[in-house]
C-alpha atoms as a PDB file:
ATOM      1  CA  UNK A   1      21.039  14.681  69.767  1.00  0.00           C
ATOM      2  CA  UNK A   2      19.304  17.880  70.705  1.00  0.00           C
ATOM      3  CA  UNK A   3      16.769  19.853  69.428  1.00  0.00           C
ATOM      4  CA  UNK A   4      15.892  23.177  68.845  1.00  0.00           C
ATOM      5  CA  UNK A   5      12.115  23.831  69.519  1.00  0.00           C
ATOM      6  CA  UNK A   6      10.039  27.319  69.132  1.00  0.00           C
ATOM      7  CA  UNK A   7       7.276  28.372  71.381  1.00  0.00           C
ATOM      8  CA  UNK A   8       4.697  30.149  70.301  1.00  0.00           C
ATOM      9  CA  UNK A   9       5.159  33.141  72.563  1.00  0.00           C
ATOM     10  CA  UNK A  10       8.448  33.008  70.237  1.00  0.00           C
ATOM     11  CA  UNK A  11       6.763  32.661  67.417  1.00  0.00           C
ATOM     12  CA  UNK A  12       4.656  35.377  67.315  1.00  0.00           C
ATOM     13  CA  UNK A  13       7.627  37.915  67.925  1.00  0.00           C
ATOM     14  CA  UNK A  14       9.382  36.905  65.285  1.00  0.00           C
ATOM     15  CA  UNK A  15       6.491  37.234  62.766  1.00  0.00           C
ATOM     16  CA  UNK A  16       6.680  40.993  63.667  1.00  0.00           C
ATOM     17  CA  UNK A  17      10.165  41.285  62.571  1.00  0.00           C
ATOM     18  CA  UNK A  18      11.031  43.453  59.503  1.00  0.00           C
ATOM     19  CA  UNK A  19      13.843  44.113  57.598  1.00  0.00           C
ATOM     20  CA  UNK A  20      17.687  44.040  59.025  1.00  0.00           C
ATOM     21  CA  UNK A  21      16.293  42.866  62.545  1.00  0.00           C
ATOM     22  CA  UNK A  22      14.592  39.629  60.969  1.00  0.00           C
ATOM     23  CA  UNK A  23      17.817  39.177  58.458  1.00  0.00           C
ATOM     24  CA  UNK A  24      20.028  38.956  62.103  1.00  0.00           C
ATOM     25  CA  UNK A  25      17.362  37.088  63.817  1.00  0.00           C
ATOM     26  CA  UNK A  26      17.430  34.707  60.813  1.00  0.00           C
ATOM     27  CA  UNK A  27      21.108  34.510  60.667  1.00  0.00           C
ATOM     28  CA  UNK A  28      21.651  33.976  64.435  1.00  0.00           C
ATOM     29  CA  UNK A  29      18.954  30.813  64.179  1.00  0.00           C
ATOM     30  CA  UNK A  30      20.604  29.304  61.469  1.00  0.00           C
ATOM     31  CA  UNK A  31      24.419  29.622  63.234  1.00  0.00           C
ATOM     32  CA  UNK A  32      22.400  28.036  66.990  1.00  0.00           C
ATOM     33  CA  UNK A  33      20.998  25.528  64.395  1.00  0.00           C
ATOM     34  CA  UNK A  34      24.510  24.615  62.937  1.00  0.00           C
ATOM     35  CA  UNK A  35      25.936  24.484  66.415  1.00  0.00           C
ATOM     36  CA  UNK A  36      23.746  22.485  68.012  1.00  0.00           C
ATOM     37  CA  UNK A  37      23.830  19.805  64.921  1.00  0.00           C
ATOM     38  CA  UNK A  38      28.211  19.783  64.702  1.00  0.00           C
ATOM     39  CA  UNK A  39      29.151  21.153  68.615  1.00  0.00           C
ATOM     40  CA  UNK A  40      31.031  23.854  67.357  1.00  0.00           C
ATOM     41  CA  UNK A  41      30.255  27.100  67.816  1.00  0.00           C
ATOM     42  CA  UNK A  42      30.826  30.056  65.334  1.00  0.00           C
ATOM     43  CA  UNK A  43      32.123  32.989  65.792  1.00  0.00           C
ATOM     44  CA  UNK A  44      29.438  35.945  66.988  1.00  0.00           C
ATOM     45  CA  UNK A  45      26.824  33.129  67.944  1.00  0.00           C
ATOM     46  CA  UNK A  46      27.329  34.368  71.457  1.00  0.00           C
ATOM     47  CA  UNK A  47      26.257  31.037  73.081  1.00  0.00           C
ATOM     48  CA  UNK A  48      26.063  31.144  77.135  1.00  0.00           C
ATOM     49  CA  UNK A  49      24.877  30.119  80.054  1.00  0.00           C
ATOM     50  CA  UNK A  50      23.087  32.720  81.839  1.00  0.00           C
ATOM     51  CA  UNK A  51      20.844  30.338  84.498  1.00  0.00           C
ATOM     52  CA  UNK A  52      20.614  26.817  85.489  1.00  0.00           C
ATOM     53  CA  UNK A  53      19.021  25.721  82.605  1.00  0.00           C
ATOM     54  CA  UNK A  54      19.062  29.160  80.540  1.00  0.00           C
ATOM     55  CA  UNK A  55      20.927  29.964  77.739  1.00  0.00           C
ATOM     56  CA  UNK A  56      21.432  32.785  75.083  1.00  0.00           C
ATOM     57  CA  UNK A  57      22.595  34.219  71.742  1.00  0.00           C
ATOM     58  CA  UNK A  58      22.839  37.520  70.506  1.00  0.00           C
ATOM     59  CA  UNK A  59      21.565  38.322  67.350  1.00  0.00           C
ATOM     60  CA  UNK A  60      23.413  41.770  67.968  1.00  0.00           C
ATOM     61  CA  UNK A  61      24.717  44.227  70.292  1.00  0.00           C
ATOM     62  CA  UNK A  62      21.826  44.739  71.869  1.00  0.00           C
ATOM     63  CA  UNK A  63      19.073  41.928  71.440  1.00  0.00           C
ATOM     64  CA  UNK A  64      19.213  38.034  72.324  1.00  0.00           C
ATOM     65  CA  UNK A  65      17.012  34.999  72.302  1.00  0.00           C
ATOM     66  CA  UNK A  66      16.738  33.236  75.508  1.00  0.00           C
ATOM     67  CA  UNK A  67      15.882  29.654  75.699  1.00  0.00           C
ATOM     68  CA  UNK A  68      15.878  27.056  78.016  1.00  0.00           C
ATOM     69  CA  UNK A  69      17.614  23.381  78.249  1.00  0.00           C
ATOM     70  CA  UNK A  70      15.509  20.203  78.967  1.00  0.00           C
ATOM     71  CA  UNK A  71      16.808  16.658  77.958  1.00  0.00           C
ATOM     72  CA  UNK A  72      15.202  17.012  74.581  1.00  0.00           C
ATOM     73  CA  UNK A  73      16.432  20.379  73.283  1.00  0.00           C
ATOM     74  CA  UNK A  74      16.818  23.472  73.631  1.00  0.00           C
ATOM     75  CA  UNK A  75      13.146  25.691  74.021  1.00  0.00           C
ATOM     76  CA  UNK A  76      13.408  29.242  72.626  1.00  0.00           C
ATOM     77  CA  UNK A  77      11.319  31.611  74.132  1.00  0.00           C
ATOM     78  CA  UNK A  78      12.051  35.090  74.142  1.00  0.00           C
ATOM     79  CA  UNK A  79      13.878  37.355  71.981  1.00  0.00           C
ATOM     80  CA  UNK A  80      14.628  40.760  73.121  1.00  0.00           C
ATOM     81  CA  UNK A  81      16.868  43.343  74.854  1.00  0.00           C
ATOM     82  CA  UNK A  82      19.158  42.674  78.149  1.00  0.00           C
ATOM     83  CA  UNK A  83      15.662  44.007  80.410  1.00  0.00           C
ATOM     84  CA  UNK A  84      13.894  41.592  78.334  1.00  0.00           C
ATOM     85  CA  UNK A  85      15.975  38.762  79.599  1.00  0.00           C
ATOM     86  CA  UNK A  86      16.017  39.566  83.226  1.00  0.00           C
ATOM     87  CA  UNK A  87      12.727  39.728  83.445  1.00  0.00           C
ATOM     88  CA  UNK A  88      12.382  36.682  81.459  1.00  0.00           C
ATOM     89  CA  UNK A  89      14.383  35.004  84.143  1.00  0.00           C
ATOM     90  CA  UNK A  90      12.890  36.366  87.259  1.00  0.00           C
ATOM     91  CA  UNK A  91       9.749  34.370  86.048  1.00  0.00           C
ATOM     92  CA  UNK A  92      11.314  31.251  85.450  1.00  0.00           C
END
């Protein structure tokens, strides 16, 4: 069974969430957290593959958390626009 685990990095950007942003943020966690536990995805989660081991979700039009796959779980690390991502990515 996977896991979903939060690195700090993470964790500090979401503590500087307010208002509708955090309410989506929150929303788009719980519906990764319900997919991962059943396997089936809901509709708007977004889920894909965008590296190797890389995955996303949206949480809206324009922002997504990024995360990455080991054996264990899934590690989220960034949340932010498309930019964001890629430059997430070209570090990786």
């Amino acid at each position: 069974m996977n896991r979903i685990f939060y690195l700090p990095s993470f964790i500090k950007q979401l503590e500087k969430l307010r208002g509708d942003e955090a309410e989506r943020v929150e929303e788009a966690l719980t519906q990764f957290q319900r997919f991962v536990q059943s396997g089936e995805k809901e509709v708007g989660l977004g889920f894909k593959k965008i590296g190797p081991s890389h995955y996303e979700i949206r949480t809206d039009i324009h922002k997504r958390i990024a995360m990455k796959k080991y054996e264990d779980g899934f590690y989220l690390a960034i949340y932010g626009n498309h930019d964001d991502i890629e430059k997430f990515l070209s570090k990786q």
